[in-house]
N, C-alpha and C. Protein backbone atom coordinates (compact mmCIF):
# COMPACT_ATOMS: atom_id res chain seq x y z
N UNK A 1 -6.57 -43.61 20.13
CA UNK A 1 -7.35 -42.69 19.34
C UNK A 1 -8.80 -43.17 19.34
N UNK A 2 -9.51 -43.00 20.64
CA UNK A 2 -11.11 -43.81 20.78
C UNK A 2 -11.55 -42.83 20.79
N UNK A 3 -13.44 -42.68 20.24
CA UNK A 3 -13.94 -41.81 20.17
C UNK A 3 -14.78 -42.18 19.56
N UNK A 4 -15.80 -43.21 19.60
CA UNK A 4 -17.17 -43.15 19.13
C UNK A 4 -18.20 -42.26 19.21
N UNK A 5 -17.99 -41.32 19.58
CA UNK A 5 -19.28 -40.33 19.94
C UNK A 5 -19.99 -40.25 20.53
N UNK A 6 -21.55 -40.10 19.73
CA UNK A 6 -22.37 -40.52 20.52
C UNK A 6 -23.19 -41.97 20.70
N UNK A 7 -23.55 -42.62 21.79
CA UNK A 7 -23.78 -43.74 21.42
C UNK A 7 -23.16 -44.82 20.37
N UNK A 8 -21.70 -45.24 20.55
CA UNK A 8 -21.12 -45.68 19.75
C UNK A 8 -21.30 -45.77 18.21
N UNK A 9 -21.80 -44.23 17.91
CA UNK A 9 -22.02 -44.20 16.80
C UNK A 9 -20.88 -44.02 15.59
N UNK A 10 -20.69 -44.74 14.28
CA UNK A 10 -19.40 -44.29 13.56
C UNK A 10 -20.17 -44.32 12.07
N UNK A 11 -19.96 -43.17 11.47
CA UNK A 11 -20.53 -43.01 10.20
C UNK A 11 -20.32 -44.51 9.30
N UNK A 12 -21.36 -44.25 8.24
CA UNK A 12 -21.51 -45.29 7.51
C UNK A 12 -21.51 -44.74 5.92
N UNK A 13 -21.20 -45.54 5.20
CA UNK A 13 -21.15 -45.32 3.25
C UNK A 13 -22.63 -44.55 3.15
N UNK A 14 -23.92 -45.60 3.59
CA UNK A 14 -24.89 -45.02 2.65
C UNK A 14 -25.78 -43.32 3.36
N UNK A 15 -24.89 -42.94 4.44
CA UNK A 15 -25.01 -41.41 4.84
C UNK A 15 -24.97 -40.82 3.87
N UNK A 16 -25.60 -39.60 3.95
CA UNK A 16 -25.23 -38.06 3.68
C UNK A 16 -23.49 -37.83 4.03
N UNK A 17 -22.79 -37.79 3.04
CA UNK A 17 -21.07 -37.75 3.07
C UNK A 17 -20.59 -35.94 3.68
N UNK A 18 -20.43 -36.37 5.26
CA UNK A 18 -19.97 -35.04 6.23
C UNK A 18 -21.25 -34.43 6.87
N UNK A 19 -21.89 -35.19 6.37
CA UNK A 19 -23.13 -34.78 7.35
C UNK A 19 -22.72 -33.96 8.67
N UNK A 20 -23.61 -33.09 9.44
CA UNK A 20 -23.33 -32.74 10.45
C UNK A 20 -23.17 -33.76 11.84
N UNK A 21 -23.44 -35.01 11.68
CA UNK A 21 -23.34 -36.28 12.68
C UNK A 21 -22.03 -36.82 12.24
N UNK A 22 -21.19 -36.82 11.00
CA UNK A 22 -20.16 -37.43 10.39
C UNK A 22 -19.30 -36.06 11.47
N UNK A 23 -19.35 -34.92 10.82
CA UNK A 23 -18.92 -34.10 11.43
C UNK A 23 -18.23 -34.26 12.65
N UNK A 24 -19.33 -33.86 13.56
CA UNK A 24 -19.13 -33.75 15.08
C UNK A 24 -18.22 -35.52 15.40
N UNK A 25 -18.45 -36.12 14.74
CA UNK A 25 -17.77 -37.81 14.98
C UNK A 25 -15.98 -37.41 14.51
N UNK A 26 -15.90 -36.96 13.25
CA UNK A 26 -14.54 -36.85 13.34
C UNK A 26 -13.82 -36.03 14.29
N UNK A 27 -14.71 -34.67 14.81
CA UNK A 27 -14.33 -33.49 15.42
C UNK A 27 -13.96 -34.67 16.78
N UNK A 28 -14.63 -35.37 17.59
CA UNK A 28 -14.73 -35.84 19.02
C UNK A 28 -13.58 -37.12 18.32
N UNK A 29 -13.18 -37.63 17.63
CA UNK A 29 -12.00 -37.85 17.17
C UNK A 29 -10.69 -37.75 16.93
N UNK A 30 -10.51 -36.56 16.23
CA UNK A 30 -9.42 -35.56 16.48
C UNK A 30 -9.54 -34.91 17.39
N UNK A 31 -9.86 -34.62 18.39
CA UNK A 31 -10.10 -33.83 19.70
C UNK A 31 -9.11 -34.66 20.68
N UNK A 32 -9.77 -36.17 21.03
CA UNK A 32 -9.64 -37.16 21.57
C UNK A 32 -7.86 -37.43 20.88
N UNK A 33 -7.85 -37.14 20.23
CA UNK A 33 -6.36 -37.80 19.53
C UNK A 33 -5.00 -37.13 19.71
N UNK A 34 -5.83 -35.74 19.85
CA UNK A 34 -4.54 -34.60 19.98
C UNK A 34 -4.43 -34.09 21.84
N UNK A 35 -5.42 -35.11 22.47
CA UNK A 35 -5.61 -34.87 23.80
C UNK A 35 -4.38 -35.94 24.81
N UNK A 36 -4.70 -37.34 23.56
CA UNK A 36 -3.61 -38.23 24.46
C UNK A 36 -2.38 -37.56 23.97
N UNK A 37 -2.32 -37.28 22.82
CA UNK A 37 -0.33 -36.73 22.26
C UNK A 37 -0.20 -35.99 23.18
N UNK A 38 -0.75 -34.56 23.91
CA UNK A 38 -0.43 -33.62 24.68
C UNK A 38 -0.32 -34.68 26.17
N UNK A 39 -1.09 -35.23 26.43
CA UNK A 39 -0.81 -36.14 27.82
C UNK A 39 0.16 -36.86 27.49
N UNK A 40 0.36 -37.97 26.70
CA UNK A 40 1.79 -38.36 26.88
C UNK A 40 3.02 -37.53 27.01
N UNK A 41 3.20 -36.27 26.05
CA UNK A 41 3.90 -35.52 25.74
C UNK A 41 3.99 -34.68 27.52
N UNK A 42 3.38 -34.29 28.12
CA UNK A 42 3.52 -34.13 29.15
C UNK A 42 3.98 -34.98 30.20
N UNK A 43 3.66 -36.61 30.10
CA UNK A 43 4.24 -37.36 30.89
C UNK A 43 5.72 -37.62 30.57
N UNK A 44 6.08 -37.75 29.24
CA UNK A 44 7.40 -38.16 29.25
C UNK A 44 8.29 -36.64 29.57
N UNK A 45 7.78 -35.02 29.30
CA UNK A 45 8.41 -34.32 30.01
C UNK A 45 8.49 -33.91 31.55
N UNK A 46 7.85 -34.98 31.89
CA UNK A 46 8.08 -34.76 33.32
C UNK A 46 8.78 -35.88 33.70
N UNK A 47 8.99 -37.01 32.87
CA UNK A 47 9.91 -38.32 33.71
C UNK A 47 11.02 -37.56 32.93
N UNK A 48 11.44 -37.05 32.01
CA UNK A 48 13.09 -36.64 31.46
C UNK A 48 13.24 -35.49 32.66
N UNK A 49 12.27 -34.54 33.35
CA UNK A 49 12.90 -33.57 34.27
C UNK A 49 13.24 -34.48 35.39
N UNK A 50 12.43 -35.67 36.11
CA UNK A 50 12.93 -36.13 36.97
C UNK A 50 13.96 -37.49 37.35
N UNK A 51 14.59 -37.28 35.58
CA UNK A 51 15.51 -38.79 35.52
C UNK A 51 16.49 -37.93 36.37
N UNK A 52 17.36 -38.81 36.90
CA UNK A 52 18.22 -38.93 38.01
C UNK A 52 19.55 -39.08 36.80
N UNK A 53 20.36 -37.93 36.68
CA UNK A 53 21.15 -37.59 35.63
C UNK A 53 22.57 -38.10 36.58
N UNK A 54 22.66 -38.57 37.25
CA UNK A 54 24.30 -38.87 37.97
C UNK A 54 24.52 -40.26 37.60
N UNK A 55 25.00 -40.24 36.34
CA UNK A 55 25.34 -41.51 36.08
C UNK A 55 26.73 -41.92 36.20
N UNK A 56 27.43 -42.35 36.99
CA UNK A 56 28.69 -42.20 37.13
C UNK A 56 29.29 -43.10 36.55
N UNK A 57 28.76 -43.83 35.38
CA UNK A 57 29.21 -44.78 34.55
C UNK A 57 28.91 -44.35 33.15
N UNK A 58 29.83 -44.43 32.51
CA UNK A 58 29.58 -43.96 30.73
C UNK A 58 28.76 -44.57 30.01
N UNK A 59 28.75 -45.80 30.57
CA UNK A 59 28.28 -46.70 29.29
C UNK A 59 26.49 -45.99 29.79
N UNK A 60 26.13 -46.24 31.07
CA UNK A 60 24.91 -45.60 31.48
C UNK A 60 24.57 -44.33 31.39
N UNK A 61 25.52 -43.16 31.69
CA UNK A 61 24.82 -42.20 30.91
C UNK A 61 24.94 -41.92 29.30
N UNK A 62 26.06 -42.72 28.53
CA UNK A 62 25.41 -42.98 27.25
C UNK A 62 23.79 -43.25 26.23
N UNK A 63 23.47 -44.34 27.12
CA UNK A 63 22.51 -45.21 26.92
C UNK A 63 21.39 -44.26 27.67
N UNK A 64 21.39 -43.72 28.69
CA UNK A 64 20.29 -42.61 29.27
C UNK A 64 20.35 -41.44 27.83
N UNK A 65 21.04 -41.03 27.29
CA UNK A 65 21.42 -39.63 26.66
C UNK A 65 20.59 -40.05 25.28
N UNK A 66 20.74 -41.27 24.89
CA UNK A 66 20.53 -41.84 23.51
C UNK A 66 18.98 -42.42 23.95
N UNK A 67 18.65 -42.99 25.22
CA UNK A 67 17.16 -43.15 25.17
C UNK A 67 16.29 -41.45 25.02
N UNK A 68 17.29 -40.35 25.83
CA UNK A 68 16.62 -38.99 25.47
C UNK A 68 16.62 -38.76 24.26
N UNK A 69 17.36 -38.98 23.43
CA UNK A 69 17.51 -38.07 21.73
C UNK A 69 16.44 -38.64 21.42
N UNK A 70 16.18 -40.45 21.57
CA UNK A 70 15.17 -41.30 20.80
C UNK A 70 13.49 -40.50 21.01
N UNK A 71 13.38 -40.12 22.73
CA UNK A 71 12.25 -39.82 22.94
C UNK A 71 12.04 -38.48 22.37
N UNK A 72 12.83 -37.25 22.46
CA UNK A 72 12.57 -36.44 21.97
C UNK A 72 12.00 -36.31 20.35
N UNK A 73 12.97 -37.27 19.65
CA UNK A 73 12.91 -37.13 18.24
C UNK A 73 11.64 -37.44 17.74
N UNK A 74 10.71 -38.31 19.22
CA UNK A 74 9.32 -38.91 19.06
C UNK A 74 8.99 -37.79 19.16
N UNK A 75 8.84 -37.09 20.24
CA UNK A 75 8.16 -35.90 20.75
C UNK A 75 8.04 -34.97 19.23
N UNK A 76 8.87 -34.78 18.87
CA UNK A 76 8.81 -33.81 17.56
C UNK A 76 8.45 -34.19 16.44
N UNK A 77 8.27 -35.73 16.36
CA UNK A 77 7.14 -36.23 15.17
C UNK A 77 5.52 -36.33 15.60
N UNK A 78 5.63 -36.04 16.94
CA UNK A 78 4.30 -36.08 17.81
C UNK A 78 3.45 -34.29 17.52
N UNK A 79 4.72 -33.25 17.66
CA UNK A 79 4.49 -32.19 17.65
C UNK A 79 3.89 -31.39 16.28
N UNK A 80 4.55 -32.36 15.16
CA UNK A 80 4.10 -32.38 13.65
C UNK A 80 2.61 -33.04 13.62
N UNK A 81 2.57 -34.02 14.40
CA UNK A 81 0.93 -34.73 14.29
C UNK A 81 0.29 -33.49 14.73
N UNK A 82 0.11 -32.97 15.97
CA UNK A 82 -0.62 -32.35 16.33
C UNK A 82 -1.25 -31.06 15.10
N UNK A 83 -0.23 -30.62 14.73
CA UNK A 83 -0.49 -29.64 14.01
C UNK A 83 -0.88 -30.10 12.44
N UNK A 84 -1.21 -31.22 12.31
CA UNK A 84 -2.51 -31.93 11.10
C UNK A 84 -3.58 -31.92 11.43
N UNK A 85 -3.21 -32.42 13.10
CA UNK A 85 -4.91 -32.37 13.82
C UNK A 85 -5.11 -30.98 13.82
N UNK A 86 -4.67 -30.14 14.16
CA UNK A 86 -5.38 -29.22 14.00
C UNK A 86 -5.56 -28.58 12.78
N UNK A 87 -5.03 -28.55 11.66
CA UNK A 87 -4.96 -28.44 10.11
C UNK A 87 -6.93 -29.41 9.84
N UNK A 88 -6.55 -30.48 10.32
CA UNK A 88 -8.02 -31.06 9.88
C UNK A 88 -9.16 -30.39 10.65
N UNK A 89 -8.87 -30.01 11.51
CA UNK A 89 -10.36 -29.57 12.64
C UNK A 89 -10.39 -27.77 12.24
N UNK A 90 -9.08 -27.49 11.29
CA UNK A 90 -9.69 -25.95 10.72
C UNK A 90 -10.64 -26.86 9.33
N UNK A 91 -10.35 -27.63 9.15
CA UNK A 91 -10.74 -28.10 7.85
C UNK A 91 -12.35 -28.16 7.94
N UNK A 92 -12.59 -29.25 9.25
CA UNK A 92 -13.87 -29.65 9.67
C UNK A 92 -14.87 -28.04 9.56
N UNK A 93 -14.12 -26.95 9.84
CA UNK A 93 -14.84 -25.88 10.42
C UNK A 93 -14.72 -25.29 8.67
N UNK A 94 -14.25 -24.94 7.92
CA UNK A 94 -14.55 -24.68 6.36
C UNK A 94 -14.96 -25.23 5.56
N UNK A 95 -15.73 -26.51 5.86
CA UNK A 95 -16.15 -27.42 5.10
C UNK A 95 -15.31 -28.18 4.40
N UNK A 96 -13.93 -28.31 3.94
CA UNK A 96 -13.36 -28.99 2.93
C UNK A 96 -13.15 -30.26 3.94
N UNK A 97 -12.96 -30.74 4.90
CA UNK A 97 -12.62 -31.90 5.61
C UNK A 97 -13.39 -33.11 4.77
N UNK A 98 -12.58 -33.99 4.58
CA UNK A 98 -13.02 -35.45 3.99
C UNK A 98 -13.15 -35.25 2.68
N UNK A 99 -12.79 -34.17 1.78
CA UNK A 99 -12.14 -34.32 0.62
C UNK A 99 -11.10 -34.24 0.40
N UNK A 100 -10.66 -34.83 -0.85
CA UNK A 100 -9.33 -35.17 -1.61
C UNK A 100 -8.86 -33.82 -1.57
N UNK A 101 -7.43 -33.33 -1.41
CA UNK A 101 -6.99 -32.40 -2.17
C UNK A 101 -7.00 -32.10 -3.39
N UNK A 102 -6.22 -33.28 -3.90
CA UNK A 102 -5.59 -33.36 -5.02
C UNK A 102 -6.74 -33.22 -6.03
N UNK A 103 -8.29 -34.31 -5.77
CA UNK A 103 -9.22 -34.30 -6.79
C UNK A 103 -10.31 -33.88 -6.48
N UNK A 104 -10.86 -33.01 -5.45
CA UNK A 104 -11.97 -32.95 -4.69
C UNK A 104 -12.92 -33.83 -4.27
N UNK A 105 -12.77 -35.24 -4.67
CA UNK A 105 -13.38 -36.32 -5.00
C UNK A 105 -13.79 -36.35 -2.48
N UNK A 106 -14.43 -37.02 -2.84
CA UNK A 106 -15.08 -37.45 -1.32
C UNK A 106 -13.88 -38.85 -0.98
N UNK A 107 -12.83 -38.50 0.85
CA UNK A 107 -12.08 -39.52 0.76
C UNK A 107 -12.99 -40.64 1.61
N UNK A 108 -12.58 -41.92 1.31
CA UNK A 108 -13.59 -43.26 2.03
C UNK A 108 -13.69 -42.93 3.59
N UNK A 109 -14.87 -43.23 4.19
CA UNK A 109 -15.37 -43.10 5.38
C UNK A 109 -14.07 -43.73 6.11
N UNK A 110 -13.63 -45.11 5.64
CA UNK A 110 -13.06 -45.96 6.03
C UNK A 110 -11.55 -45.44 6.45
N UNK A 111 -11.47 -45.10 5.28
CA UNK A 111 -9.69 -44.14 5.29
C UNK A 111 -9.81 -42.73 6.40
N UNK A 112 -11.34 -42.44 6.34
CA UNK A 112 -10.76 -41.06 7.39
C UNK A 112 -11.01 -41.86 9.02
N UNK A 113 -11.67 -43.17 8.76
CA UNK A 113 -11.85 -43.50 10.20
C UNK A 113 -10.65 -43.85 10.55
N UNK A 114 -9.43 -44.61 9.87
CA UNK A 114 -8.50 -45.28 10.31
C UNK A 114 -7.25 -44.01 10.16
N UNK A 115 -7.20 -43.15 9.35
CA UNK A 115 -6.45 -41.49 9.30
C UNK A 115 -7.21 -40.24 9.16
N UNK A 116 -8.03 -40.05 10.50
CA UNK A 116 -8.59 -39.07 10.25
C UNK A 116 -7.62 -37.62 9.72
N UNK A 117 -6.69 -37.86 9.41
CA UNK A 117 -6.03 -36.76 8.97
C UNK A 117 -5.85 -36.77 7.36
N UNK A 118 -5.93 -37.81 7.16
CA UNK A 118 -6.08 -37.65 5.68
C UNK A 118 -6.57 -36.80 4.43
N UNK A 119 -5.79 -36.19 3.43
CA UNK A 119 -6.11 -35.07 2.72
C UNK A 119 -6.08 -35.68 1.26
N UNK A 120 -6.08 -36.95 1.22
CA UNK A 120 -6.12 -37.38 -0.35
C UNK A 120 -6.52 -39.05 -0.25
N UNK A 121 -7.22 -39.02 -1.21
CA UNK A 121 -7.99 -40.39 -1.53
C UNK A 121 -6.79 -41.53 -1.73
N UNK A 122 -7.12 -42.39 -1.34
CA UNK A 122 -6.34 -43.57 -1.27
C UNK A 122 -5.88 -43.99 -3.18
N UNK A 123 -6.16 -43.40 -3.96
CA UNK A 123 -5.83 -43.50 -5.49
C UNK A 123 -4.95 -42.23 -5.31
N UNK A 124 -5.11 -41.34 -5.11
CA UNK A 124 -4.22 -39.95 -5.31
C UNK A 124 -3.01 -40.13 -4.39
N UNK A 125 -3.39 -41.02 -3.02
CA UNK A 125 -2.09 -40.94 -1.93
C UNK A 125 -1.03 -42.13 -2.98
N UNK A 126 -1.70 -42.95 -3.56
CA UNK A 126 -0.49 -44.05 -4.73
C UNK A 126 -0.24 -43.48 -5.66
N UNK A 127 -0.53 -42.35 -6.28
CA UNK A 127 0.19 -41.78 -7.12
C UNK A 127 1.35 -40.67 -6.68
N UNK A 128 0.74 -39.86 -5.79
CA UNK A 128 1.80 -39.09 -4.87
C UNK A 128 3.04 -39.96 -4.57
N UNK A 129 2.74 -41.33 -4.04
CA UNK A 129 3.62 -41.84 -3.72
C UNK A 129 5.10 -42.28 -4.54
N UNK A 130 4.15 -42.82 -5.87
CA UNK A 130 4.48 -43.50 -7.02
C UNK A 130 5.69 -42.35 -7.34
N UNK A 131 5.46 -40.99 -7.30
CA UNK A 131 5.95 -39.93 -7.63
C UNK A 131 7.35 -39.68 -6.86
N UNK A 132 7.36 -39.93 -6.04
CA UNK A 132 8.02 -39.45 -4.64
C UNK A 132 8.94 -40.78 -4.80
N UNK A 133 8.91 -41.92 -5.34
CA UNK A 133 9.59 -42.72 -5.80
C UNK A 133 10.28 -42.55 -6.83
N UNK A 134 9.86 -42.21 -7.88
CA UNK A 134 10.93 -41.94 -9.22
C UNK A 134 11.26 -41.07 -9.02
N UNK A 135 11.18 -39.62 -8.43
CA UNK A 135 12.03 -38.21 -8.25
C UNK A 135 13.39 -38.68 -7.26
N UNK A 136 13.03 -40.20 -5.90
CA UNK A 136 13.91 -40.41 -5.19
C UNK A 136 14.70 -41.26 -5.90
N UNK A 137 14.60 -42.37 -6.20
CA UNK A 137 15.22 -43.28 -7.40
C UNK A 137 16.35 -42.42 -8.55
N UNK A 138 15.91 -41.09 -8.38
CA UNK A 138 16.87 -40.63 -9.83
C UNK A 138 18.06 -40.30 -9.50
């Protein structure tokens, strides 16, 4: 997920927060991010069309069948990413990108550099969480 921009540029705290330079940095970010998922995602469907399926041993096409479920099941947590990335880059384009949901509050430069998908401030994502714990716990 590389993508410095321009001139290895990466927003900073004492900016203008989404500036149009913050902007275009997350956009060439998420761009870049949802570009390798579709390339991998294309490479591993082209090595599953050309695995060599005559396994005339069980235990081997077992173990082939169960490395497919594993990759697929990636593929479809890959297929869910994509569609955040693009959830954030409608975001980028309505202005709400890099705020909180939950509080409208501005989320840390830091948190959207390391999840640019992020929709809640690192205080709101521990309470969500906190939540999602005692409803599971009961």
């Amino acid at each position: 997920m590389a993508a410095n921009g321009e001139n290895g540029y990466k927003p900073l705290e004492g900016e203008t927060f989404m500036s149009e330079r913050q902007r275009e940095y997350f956009r060439r970010k998420l761009n870049a991010w949802k570009d390798e998922i579709l390339r991998e995602s294309r490479e591993t469907l082209a090595a599953l069309q050309t695995e060599n399926e005559n396994h005339p041993d069980l235990a081997d096409r077992a173990s082939s069948e169960t490395d497919r479920a594993i990759e697929l099941r990636a593929r479809d947590r890959q297929r869910k990413l994509i569609s955040k990335i693009e959830q954030a880059l409608s975001r980028l384009d309505d202005g709400t990108y890099g705020y909180c949901e939950e509080t409208g509050e501005p989320i840390s430069l830091k948190r959207l550099d390391a999840r640019p998908i992020a929709t809640l401030t690192i205080e709101a994502q521990e309470r969500h969480e906190r939540r999602e714990r005692v409803y599971r716990d009961d």
